[in-house]
C-alpha atoms as a PDB file:
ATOM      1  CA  UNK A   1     -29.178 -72.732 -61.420  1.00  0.00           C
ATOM      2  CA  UNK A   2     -27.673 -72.811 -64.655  1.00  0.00           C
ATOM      3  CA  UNK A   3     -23.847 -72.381 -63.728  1.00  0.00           C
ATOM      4  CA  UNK A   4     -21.968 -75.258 -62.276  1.00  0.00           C
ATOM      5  CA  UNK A   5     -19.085 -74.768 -60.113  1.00  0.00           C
ATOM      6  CA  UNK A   6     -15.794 -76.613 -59.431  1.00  0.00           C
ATOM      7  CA  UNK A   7     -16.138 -76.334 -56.253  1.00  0.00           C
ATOM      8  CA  UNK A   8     -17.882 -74.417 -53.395  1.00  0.00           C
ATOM      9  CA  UNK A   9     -15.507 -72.281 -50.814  1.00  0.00           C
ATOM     10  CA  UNK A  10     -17.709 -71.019 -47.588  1.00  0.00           C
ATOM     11  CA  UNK A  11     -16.433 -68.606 -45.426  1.00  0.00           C
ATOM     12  CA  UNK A  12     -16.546 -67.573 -41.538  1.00  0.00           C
ATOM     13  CA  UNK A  13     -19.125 -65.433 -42.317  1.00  0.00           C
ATOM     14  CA  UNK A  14     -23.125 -65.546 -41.922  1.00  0.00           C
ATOM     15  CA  UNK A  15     -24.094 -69.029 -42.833  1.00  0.00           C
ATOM     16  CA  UNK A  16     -26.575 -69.484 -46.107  1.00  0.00           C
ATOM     17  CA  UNK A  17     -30.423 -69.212 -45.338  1.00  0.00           C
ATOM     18  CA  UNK A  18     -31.463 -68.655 -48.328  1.00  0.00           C
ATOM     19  CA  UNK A  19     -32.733 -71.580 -50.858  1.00  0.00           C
ATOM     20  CA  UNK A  20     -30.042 -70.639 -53.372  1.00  0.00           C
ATOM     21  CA  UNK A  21     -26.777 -70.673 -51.820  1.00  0.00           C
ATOM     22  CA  UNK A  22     -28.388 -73.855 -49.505  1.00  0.00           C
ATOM     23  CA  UNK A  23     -28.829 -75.249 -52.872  1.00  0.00           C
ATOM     24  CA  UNK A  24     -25.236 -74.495 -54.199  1.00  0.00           C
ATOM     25  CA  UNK A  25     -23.929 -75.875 -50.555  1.00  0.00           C
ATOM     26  CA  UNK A  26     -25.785 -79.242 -51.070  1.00  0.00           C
ATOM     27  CA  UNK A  27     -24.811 -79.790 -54.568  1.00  0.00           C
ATOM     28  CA  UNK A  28     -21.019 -78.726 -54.105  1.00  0.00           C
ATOM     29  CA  UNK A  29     -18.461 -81.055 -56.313  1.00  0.00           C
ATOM     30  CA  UNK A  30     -15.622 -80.136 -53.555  1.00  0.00           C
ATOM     31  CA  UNK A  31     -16.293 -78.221 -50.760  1.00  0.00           C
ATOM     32  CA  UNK A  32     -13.663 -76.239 -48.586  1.00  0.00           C
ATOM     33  CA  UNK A  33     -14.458 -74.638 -45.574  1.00  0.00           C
ATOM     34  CA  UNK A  34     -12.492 -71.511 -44.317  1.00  0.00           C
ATOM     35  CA  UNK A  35     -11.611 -72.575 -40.409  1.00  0.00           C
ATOM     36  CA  UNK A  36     -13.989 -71.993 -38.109  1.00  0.00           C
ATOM     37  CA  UNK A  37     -17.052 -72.302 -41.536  1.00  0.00           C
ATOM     38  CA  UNK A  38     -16.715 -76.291 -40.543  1.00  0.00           C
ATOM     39  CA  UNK A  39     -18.423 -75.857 -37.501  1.00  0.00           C
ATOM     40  CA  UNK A  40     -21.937 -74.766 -38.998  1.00  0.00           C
ATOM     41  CA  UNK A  41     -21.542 -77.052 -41.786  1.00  0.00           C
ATOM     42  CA  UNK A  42     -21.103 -79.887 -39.396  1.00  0.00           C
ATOM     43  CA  UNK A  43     -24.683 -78.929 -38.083  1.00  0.00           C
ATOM     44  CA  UNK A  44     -25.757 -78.722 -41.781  1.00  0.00           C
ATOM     45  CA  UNK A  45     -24.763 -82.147 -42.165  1.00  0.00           C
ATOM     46  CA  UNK A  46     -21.670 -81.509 -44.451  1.00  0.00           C
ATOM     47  CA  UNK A  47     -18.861 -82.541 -42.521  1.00  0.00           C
ATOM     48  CA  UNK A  48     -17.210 -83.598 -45.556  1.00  0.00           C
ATOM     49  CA  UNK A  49     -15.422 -80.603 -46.551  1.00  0.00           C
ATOM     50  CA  UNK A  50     -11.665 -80.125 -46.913  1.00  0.00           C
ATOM     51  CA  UNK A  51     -10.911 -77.366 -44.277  1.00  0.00           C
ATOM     52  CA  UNK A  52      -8.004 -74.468 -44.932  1.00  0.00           C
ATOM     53  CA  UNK A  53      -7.007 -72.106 -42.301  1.00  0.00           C
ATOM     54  CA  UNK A  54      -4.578 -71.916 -38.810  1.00  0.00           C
ATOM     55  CA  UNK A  55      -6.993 -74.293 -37.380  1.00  0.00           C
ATOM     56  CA  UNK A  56      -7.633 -72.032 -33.863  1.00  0.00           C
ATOM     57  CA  UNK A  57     -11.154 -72.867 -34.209  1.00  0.00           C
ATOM     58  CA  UNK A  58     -11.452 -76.124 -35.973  1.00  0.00           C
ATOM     59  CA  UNK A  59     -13.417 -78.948 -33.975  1.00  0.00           C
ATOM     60  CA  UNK A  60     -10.370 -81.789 -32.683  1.00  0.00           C
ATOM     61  CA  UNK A  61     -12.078 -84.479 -34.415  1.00  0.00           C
ATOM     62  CA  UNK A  62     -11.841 -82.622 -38.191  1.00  0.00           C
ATOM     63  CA  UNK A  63      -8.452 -81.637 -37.827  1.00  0.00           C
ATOM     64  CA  UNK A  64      -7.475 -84.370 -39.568  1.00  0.00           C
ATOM     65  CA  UNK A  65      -8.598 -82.928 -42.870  1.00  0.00           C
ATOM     66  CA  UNK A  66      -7.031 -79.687 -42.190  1.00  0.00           C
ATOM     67  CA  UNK A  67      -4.639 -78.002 -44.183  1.00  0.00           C
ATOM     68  CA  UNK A  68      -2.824 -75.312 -42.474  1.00  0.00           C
ATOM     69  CA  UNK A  69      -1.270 -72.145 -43.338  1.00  0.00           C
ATOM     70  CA  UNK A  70      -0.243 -70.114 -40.953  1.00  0.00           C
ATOM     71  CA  UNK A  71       1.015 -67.293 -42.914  1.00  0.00           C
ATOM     72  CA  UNK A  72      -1.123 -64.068 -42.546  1.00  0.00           C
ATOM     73  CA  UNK A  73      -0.260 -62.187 -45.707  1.00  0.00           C
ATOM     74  CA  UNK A  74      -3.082 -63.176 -47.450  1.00  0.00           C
ATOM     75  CA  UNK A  75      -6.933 -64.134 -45.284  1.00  0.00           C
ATOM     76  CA  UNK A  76      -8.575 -67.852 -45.332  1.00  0.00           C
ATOM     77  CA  UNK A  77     -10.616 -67.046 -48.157  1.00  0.00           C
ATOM     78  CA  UNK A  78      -7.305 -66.660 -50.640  1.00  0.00           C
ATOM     79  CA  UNK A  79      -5.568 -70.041 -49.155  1.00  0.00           C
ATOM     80  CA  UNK A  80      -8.935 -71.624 -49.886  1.00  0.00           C
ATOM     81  CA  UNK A  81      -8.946 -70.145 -53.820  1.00  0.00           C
ATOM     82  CA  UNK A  82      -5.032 -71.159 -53.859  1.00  0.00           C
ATOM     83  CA  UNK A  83      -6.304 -74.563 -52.994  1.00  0.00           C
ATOM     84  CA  UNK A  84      -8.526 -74.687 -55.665  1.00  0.00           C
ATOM     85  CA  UNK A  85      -6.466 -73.455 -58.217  1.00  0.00           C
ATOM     86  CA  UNK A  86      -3.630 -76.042 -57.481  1.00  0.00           C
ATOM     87  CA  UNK A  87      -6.445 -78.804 -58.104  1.00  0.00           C
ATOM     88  CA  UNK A  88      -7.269 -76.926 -61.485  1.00  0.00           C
ATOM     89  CA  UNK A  89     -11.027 -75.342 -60.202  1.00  0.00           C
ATOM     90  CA  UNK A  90     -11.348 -72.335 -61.114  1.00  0.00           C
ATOM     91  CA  UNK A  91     -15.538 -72.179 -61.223  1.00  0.00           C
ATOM     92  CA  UNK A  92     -15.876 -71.244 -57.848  1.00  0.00           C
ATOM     93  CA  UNK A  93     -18.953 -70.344 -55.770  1.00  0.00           C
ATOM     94  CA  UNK A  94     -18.266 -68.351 -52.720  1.00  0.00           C
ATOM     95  CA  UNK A  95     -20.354 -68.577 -50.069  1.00  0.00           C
ATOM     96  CA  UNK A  96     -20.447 -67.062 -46.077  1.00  0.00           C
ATOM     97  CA  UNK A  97     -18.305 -64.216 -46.712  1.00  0.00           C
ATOM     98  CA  UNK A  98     -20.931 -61.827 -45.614  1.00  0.00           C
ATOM     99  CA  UNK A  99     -22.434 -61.021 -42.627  1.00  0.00           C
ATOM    100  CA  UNK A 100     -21.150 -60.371 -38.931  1.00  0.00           C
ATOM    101  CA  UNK A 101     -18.550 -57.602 -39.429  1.00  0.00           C
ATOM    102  CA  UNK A 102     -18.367 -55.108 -42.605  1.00  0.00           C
ATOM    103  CA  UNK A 103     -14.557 -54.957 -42.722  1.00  0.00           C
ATOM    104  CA  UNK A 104     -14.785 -58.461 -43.456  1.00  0.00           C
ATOM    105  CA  UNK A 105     -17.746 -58.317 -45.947  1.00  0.00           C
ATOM    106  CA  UNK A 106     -15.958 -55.350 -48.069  1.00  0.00           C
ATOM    107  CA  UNK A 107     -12.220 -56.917 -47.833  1.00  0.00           C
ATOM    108  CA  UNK A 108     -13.896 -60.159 -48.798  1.00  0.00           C
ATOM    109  CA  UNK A 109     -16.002 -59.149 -51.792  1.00  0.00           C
ATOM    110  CA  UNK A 110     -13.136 -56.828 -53.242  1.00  0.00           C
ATOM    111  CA  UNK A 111     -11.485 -60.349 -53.743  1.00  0.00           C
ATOM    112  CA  UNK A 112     -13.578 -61.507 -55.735  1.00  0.00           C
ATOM    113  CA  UNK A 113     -12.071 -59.476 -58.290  1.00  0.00           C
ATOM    114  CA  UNK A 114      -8.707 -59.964 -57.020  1.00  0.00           C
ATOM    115  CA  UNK A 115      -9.144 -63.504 -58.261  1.00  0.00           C
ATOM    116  CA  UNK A 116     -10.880 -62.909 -61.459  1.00  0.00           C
ATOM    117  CA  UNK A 117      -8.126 -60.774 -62.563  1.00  0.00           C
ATOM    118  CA  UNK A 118      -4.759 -62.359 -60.856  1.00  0.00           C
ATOM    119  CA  UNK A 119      -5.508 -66.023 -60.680  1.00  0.00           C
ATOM    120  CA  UNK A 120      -8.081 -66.434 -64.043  1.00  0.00           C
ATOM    121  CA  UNK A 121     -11.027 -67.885 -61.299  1.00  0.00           C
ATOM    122  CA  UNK A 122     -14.497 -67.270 -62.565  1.00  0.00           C
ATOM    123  CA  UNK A 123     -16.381 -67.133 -59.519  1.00  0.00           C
ATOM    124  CA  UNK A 124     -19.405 -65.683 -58.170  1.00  0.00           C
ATOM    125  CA  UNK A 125     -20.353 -64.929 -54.766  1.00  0.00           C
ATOM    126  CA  UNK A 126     -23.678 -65.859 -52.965  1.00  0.00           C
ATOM    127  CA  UNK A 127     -25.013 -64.041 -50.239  1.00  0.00           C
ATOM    128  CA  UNK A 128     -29.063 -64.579 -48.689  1.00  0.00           C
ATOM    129  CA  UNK A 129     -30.332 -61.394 -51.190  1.00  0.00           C
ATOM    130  CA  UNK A 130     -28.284 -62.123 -54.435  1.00  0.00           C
ATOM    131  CA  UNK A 131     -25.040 -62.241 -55.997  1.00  0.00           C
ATOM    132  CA  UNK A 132     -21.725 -60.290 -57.156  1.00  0.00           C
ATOM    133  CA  UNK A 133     -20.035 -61.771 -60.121  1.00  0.00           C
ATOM    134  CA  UNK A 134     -16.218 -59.669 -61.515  1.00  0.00           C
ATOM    135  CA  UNK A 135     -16.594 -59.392 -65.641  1.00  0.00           C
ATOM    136  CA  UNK A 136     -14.881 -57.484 -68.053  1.00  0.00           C
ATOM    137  CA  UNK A 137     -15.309 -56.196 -71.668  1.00  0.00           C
ATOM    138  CA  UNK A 138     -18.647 -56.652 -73.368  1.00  0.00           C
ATOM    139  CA  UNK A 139     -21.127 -59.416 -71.277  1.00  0.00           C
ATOM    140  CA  UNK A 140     -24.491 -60.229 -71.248  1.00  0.00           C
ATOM    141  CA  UNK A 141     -26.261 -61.276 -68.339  1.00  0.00           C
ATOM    142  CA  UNK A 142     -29.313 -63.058 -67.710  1.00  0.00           C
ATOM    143  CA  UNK A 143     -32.059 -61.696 -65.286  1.00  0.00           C
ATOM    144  CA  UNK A 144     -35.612 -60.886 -65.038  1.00  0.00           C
ATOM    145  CA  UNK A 145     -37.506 -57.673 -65.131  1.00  0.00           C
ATOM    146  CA  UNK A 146     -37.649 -55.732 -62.050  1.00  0.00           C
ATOM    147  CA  UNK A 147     -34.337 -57.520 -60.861  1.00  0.00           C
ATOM    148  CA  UNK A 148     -32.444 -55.371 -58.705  1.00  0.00           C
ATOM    149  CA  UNK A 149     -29.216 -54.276 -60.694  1.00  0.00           C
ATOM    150  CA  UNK A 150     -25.971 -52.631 -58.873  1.00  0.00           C
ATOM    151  CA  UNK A 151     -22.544 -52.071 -60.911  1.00  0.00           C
ATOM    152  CA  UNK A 152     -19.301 -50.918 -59.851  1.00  0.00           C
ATOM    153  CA  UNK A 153     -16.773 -49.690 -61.965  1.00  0.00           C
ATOM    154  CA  UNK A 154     -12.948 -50.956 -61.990  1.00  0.00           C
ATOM    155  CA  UNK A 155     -11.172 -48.639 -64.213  1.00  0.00           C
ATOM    156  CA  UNK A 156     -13.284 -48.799 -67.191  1.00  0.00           C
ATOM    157  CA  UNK A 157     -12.990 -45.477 -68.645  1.00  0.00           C
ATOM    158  CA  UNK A 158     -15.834 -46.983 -71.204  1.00  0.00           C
ATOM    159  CA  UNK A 159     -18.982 -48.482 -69.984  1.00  0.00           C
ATOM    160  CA  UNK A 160     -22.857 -48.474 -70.834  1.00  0.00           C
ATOM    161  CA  UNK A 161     -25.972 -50.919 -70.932  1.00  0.00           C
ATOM    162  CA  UNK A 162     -28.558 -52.238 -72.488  1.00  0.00           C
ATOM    163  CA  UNK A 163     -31.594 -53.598 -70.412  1.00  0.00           C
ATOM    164  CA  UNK A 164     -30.934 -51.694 -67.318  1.00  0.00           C
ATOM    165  CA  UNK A 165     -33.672 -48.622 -66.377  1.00  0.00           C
ATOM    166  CA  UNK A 166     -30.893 -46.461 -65.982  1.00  0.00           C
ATOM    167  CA  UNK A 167     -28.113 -46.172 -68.959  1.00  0.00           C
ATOM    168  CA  UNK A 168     -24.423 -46.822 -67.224  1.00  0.00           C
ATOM    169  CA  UNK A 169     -21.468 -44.930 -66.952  1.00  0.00           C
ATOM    170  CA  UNK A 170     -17.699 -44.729 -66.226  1.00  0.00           C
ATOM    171  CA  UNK A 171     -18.901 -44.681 -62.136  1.00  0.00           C
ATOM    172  CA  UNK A 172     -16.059 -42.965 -60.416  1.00  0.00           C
ATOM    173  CA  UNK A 173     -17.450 -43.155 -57.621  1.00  0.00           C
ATOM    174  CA  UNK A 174     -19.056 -46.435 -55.860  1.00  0.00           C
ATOM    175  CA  UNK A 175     -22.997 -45.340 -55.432  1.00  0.00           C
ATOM    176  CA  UNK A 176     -23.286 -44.498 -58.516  1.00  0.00           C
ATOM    177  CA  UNK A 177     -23.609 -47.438 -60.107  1.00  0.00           C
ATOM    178  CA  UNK A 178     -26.201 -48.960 -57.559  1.00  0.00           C
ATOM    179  CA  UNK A 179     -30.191 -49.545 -57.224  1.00  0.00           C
ATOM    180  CA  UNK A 180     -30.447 -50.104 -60.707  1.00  0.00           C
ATOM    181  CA  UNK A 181     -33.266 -52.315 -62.271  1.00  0.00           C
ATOM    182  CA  UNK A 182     -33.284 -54.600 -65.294  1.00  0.00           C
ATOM    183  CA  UNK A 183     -36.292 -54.478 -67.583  1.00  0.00           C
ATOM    184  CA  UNK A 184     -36.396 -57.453 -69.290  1.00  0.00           C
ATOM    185  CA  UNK A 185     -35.170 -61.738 -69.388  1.00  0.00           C
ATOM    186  CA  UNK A 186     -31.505 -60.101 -70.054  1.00  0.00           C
ATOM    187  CA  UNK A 187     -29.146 -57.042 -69.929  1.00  0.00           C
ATOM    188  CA  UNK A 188     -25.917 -56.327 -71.822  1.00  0.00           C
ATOM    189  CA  UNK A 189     -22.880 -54.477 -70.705  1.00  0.00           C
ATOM    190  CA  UNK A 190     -20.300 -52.822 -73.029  1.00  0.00           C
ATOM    191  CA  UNK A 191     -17.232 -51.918 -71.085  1.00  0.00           C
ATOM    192  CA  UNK A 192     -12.929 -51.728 -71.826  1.00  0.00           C
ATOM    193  CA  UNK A 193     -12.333 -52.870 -68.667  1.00  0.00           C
ATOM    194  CA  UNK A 194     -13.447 -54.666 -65.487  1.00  0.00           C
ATOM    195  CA  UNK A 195     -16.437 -54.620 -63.410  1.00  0.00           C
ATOM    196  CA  UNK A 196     -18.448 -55.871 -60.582  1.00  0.00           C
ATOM    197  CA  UNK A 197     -22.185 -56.670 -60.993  1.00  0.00           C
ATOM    198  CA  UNK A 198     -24.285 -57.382 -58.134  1.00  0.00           C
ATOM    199  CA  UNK A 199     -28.140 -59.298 -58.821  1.00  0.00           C
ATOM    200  CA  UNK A 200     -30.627 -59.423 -56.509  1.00  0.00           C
ATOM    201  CA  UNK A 201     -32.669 -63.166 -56.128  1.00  0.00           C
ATOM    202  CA  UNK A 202     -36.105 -61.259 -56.167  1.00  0.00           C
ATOM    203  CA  UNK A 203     -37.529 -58.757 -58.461  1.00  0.00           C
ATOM    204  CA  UNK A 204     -38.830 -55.459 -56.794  1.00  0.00           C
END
């Protein structure tokens, strides 16, 4: 991949099968694990990581490099970016925080854009079909034609494309900005405000 992160931050979620978030994993500069996300990385052979969380499910011989917070205001996947922003990484690949329950997987990728806008963290998160990266204002994006496309609108009251099949919109509404397809090596969004952008790993 192209991008290089800071660090990697895996989640309780479903663990990566797929070659490019495996990849990411392997490669990771610093990795933190969100609790109970240490188990399955022990297995992977990265028992390295740095693990945040209240520890409930944290094997007794790793506990040693656990950092706990058990405040419940904010989920393990915040203390983990909090972590990384008080060691000054702010590229951040997110990885697990899909998978197993749906609550989970919505609360976790609204986050993302939670970060991008509160705490400055350019980050991008990796499932086993693609990826959802936060933007705002006028971006271009590489891709590939017949990549699958999806964009969600977060108070733009201005937004269109260039490179997409389908022109968008100001979405009010979160289908319709999905099961879109790009048409070329690149697409461009114009857009006053922010926005979530979802990329599929294969084209259709």
């Amino acid at each position: 991949m192209e991008k290089t992160f800071d660090a990697v931050i895996i989640a309780n979620g479903a663990f990566p099968t797929h070659a490019v978030p495996l990849d990411i994993l392997h490669h990771a500069a610093h990795l933190i694990a969100c609790d109970g996300a240490i188990t399955p990385l022990l297995l992977e052979g990265l028992g390295e990581a740095v693990v945040i969380g209240d520890g409930d499910s944290v094997p007794a011989e790793y506990r040693d490099r656990l950092i706990q917070i058990d405040e419940q205001a904010d989920n393990d996947l915040t203390k983990a970016t909090r972590y990384c922003v008080e060691h000054g990484w702010k590229r951040i690949a997110y990885l697990g925080c899909t998978g197993k329950r749906e609550d989970h997987t919505l609360g976790n990728i609204s986050l993302l854009m939670r970060y991008f806008r509160e705490m400055g963290i350019d980050g991008t998160m990796f499932t086993d079909y693609g990826s959802f990266t936060p933007a705002y204002g006028n971006r271009t994006f590489p891709s590939m034609k017949g990549q699958q496309i999806s964009l969600w609108n977060f108070g733009c009251t201005q937004l269109s494309s260039k490179g997409l099949r389908w022109d968008c919109y100001a979405f009010d509404q979160w289908w319709q900005g999905t099961l879109n397809e790009a048409i070329g090596e690149e697409f461009a969004i114009t857009a006053d405000g922010y926005y979530l952008v979802y990329q599929t790993y294969d084209v259709k």
